[in-house]
N, C-alpha and C. Protein backbone atom coordinates (compact mmCIF):
# COMPACT_ATOMS: atom_id res chain seq x y z
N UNK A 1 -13.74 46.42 -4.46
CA UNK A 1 -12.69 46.76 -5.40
C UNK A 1 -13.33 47.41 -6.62
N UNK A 2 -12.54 48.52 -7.06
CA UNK A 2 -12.96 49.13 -8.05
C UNK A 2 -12.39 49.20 -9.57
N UNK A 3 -12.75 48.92 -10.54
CA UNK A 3 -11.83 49.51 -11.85
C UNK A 3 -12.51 50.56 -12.89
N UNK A 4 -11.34 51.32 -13.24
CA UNK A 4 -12.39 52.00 -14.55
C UNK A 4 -11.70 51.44 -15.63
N UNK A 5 -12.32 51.86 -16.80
CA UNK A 5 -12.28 51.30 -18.27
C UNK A 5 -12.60 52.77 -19.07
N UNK A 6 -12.17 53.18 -20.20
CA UNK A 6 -12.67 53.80 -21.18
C UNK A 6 -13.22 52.94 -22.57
N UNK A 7 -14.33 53.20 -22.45
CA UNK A 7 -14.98 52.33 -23.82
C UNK A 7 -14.27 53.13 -25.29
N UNK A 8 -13.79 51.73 -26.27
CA UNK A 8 -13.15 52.51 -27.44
C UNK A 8 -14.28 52.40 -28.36
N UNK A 9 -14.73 50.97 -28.30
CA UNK A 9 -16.10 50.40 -29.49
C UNK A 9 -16.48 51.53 -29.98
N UNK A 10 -16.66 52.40 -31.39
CA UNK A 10 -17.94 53.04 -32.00
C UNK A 10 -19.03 53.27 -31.39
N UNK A 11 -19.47 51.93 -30.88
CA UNK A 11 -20.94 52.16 -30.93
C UNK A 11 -21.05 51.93 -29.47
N UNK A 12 -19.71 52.00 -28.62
CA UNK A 12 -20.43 52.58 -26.82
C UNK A 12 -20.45 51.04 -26.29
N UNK A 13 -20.84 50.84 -25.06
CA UNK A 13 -21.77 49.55 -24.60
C UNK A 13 -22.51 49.18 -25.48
N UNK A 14 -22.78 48.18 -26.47
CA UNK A 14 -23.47 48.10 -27.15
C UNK A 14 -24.50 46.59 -26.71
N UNK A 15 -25.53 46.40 -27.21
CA UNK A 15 -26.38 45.00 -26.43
C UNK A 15 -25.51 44.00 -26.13
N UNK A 16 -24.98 43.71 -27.52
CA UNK A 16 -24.41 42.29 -27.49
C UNK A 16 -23.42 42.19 -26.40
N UNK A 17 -22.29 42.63 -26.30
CA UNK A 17 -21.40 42.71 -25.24
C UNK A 17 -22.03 43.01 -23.44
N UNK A 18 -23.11 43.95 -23.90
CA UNK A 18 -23.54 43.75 -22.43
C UNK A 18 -24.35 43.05 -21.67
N UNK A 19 -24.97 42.17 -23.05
CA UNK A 19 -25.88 40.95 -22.34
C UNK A 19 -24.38 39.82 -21.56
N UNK A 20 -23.58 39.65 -22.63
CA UNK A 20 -22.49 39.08 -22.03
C UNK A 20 -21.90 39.28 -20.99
N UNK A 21 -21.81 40.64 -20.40
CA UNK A 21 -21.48 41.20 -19.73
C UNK A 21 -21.92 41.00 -18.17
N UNK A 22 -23.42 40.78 -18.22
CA UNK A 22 -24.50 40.79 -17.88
C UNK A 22 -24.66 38.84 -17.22
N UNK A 23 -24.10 38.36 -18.44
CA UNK A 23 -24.25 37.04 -18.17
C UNK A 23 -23.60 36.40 -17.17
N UNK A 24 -21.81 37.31 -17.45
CA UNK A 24 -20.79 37.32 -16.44
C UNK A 24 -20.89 37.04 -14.97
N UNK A 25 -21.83 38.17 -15.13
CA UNK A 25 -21.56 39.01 -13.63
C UNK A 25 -22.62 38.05 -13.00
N UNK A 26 -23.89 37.68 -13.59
CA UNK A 26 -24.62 36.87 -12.96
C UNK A 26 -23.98 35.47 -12.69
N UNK A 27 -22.87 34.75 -12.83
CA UNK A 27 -22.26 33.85 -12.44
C UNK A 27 -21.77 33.44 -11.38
N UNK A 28 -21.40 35.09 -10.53
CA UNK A 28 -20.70 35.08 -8.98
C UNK A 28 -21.85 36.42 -8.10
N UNK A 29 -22.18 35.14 -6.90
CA UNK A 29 -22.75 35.84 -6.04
C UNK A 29 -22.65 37.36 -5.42
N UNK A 30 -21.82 37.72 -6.07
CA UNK A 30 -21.24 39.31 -5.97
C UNK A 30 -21.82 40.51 -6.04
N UNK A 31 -21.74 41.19 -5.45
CA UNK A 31 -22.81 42.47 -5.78
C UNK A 31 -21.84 43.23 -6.51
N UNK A 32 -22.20 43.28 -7.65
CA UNK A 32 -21.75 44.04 -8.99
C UNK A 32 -22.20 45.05 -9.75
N UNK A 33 -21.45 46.16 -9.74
CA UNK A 33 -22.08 47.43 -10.11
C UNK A 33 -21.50 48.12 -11.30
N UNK A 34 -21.91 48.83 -11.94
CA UNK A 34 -21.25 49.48 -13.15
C UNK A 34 -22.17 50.75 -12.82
N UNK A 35 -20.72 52.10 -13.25
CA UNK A 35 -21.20 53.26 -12.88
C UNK A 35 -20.85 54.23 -14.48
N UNK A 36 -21.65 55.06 -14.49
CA UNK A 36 -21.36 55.94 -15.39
C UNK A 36 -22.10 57.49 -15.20
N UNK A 37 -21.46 58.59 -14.92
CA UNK A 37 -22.20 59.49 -15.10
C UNK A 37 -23.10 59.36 -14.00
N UNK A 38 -22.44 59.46 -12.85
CA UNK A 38 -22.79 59.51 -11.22
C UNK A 38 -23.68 58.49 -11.39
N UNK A 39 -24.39 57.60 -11.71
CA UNK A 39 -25.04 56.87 -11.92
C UNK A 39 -24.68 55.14 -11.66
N UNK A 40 -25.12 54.59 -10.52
CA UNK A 40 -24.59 53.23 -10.03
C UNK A 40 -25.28 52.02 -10.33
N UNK A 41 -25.39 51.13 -11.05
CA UNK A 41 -26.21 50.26 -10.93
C UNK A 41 -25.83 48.78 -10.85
N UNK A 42 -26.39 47.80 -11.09
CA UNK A 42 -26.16 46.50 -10.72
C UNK A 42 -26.11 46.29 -12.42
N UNK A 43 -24.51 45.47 -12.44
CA UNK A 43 -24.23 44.68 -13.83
C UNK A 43 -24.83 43.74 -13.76
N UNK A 44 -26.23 42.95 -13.13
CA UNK A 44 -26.45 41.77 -13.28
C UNK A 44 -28.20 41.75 -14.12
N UNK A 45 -28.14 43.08 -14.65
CA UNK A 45 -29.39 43.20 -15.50
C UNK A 45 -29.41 43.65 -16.48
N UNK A 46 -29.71 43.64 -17.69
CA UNK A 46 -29.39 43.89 -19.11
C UNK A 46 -30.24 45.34 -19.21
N UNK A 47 -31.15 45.39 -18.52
CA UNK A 47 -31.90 46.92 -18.78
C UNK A 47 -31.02 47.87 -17.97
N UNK A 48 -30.61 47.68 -16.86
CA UNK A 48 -30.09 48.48 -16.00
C UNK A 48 -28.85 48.98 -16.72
N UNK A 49 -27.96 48.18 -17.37
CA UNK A 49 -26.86 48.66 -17.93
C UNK A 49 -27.07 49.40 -19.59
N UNK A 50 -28.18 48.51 -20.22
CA UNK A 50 -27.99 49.74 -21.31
C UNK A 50 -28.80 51.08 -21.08
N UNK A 51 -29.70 51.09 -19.64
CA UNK A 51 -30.37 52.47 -19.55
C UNK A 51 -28.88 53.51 -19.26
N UNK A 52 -27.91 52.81 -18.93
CA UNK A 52 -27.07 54.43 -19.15
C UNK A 52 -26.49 54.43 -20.53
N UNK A 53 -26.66 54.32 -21.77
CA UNK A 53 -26.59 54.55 -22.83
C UNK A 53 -24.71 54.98 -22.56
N UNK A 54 -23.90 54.24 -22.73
CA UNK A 54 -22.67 54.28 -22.68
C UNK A 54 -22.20 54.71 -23.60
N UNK A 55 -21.58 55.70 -24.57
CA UNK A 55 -21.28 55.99 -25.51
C UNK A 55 -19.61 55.54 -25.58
N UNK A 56 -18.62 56.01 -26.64
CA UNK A 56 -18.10 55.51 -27.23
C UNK A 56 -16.99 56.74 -26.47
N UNK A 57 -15.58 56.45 -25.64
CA UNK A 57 -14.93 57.65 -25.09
C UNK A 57 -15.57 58.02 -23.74
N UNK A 58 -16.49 57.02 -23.21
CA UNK A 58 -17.03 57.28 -21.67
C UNK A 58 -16.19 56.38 -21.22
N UNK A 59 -15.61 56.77 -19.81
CA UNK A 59 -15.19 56.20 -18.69
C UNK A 59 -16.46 55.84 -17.91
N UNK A 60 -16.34 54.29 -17.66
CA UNK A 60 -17.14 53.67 -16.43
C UNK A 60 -16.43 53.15 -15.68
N UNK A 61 -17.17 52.63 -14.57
CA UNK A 61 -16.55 51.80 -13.66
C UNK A 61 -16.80 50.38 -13.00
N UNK A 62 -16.28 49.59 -12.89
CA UNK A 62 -16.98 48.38 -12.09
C UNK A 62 -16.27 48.20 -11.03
N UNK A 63 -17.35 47.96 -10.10
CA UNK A 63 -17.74 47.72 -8.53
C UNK A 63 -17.74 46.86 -8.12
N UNK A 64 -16.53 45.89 -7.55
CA UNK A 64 -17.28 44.12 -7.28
C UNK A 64 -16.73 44.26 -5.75
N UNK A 65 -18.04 43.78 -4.91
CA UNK A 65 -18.16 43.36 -3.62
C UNK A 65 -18.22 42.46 -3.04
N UNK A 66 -16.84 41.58 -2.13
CA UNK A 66 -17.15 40.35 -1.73
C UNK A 66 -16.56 39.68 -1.79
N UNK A 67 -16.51 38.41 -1.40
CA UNK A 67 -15.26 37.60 -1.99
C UNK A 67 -14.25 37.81 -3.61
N UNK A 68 -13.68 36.96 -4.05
CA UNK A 68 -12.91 36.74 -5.24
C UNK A 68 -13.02 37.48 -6.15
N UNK A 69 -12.80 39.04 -5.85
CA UNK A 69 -12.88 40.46 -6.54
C UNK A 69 -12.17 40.03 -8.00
N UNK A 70 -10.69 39.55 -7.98
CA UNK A 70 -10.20 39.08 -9.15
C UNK A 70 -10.34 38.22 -9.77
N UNK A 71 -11.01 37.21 -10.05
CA UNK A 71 -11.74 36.37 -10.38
C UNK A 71 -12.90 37.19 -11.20
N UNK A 72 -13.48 37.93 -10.47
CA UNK A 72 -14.58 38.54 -11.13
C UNK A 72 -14.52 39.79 -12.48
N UNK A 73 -13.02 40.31 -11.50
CA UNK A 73 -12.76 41.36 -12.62
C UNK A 73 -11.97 40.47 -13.62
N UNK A 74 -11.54 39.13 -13.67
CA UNK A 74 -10.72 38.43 -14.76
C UNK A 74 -11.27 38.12 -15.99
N UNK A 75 -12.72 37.93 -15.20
CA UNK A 75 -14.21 37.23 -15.95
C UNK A 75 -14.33 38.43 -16.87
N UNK A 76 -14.86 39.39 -16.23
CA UNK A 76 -15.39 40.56 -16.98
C UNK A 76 -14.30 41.60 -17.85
N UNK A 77 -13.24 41.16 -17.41
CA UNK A 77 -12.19 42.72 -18.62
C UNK A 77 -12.03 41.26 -19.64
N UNK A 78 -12.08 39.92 -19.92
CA UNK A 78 -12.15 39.31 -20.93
C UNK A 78 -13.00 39.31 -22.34
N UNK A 79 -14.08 39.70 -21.19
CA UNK A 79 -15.25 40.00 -22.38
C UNK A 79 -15.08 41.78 -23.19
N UNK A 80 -14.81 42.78 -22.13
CA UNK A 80 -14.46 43.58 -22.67
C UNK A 80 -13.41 43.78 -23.28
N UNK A 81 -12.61 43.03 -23.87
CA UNK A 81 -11.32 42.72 -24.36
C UNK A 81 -11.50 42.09 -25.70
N UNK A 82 -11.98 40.71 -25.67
CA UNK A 82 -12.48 40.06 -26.15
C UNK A 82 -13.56 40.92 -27.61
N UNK A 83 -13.98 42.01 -27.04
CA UNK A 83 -15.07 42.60 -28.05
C UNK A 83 -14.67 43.80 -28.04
N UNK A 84 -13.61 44.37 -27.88
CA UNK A 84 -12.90 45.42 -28.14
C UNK A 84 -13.56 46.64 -27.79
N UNK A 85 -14.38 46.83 -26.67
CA UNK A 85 -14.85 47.48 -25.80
C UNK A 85 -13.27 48.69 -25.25
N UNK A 86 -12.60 47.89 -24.79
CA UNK A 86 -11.59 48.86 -24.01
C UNK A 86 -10.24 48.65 -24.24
């Protein structure tokens, strides 16, 4: 299952939210991906997600594979919600 998001935050993906982010995703055995700018990677590593330097008005996407897709995306649009990401 897939979703996109447009980031509103100023300052893009920024650490704080994506260590959280990060923390999330490492909670469910899921293979979890965040894409930006043809670029796919696994949300379950804090380098991997700020190496795409997310700016502020980018569309990404998250990728969750596997069981309890909603559950996972419930987890994660909270935090981006929560920190006014999207």
């Amino acid at each position: 299952m897939r979703r996109e998001y447009i980031i509103i935050d100023e300052a893009g993906l920024h650490a704080r939210p994506a260590s959280l982010l990060v923390q999330a995703a490492g909670k469910f055995p899921n293979n979890i991906l965040i894409e930006y700018k043809d670029k796919k990677l696994t949300l379950k590593s804090i380098m991997a997600v700020m190496s795409l330097g997310v700016p502020q008005k980018a569309v990404i996407a998250i990728e969750v594979e596997g069981d309890n897709p909603l559950e996972v995306f419930a987890s994660l649009e909270k935090i981006l919600q929560e920190h006014n990401l999207v």
